[in-house]
Protein backbone atom coordinates (compact mmCIF):
# COMPACT_ATOMS: atom_id res chain seq x y z
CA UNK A 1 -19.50 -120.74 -114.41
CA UNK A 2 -16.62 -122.68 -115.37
CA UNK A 3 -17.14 -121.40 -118.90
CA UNK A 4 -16.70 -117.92 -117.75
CA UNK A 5 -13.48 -118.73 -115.90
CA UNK A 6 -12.21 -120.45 -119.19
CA UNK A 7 -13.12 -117.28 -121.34
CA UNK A 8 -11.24 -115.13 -118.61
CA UNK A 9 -8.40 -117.48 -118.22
CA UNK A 10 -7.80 -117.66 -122.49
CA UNK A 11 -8.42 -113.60 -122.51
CA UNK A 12 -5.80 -113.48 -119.48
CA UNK A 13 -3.61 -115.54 -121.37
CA UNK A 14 -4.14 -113.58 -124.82
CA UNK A 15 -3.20 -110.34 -123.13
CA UNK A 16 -0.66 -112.07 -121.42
CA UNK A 17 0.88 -113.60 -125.15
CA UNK A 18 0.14 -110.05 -126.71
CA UNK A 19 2.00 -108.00 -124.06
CA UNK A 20 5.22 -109.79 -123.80
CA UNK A 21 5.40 -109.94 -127.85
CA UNK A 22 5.15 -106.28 -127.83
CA UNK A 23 7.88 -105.90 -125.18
CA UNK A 24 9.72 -107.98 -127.19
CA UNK A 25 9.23 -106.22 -130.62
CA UNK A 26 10.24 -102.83 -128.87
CA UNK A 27 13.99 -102.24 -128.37
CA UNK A 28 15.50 -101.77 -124.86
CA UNK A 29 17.94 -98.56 -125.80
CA UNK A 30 18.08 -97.37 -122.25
CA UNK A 31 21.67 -99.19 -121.67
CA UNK A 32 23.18 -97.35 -125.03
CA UNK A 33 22.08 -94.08 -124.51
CA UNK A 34 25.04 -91.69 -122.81
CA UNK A 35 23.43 -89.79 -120.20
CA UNK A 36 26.66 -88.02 -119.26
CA UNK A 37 26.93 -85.74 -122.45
CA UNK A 38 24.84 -82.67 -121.79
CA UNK A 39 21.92 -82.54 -124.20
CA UNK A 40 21.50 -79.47 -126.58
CA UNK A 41 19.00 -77.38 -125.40
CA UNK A 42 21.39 -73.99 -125.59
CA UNK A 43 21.36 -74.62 -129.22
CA UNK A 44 17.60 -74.88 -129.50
CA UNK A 45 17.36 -71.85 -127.35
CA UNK A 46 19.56 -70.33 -129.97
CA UNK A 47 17.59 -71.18 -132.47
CA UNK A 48 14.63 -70.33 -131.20
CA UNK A 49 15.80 -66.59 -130.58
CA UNK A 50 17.20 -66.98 -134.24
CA UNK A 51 13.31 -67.59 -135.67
CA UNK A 52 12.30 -65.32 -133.64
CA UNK A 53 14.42 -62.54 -135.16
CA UNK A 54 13.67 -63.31 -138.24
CA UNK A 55 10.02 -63.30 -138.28
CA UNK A 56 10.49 -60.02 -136.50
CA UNK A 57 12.40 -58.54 -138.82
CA UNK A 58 10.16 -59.86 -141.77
CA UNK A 59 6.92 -58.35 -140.56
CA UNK A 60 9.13 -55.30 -140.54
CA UNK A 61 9.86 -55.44 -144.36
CA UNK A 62 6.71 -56.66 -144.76
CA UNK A 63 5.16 -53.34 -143.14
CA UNK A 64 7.58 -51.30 -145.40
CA UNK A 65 6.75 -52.58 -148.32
CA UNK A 66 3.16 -51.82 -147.66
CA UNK A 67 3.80 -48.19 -146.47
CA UNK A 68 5.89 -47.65 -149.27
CA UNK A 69 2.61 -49.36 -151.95
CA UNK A 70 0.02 -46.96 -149.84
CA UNK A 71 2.45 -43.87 -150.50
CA UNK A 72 2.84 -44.41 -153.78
CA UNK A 73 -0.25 -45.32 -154.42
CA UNK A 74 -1.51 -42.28 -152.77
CA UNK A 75 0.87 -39.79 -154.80
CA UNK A 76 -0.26 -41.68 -158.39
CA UNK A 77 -4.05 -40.88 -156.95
CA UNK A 78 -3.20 -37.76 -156.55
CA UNK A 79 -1.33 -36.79 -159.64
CA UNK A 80 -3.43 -38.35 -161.59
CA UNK A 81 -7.07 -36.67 -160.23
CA UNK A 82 -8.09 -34.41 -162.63
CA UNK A 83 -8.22 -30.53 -161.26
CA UNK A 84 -10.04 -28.67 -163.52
CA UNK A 85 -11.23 -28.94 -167.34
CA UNK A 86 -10.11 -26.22 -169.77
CA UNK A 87 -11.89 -25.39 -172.64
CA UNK A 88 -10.45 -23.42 -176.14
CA UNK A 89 -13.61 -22.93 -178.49
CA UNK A 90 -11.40 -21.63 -181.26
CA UNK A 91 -12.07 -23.27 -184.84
CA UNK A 92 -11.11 -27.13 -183.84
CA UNK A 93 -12.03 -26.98 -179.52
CA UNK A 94 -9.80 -28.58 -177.67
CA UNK A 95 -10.81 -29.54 -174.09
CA UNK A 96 -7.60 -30.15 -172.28
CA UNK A 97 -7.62 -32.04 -168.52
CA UNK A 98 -5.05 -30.80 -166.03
CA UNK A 99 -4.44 -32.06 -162.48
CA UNK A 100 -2.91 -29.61 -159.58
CA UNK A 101 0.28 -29.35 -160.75
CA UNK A 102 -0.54 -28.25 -163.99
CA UNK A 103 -0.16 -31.16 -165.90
CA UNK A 104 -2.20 -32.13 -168.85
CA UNK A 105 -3.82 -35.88 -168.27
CA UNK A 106 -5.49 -35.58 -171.07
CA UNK A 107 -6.59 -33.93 -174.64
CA UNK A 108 -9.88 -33.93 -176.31
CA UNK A 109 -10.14 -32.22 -179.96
């Protein structure tokens, strides 16, 4: 029994030793800090709504840029879809592609 109060009583005084040498190793900065200055949380509410904007208006390009890829790549698709297939049998043949707007994509002799 008294061994067990002698283990509690050197744990005791362990946490004891280990509690005041961390409240000595931290800084007391309470005293130096000016409470009467108003803190900046307008500013961080300014910037906040600033971020905000600007991921805003970067999804925005972001969606423009891919409307404008989908159009053009929608108009090259289509321009460049072959319409019909004419053939000339005259001495050399000559089988010439064309898309809708009458445009030859491409030649075979």
């Amino acid at each position: 029994m008294a061994e067990l109060n002698r283990r509690q009583l050197n744990r005791q005084q362990i946490e004891a030793c280990l509690k005041s040498a961390a409240g000595d190793l931290t800084p007391n900065v309470l005293e130096r800090i000016d409470l009467s200055t108003p803190q900046l949380k307008a500013e961080k509410e300014k910037r906040s709504v600033f971020f905000l904007r600007q991921r805003v208006i970067a999804t925005l390009v972001a969606a423009c840029f891919c409307m404008i890829a989908l159009a053009g790549g929608t108009y090259t698709y289509q321009n460049g879809k072959v319409d019909s297939v004419i053939g000339i049998d005259v001495n050399p043949s000559v089988e010439l592609s064309v898309n809708k707007k009458n445009k030859v994509l491409e030649a075979k002799a």
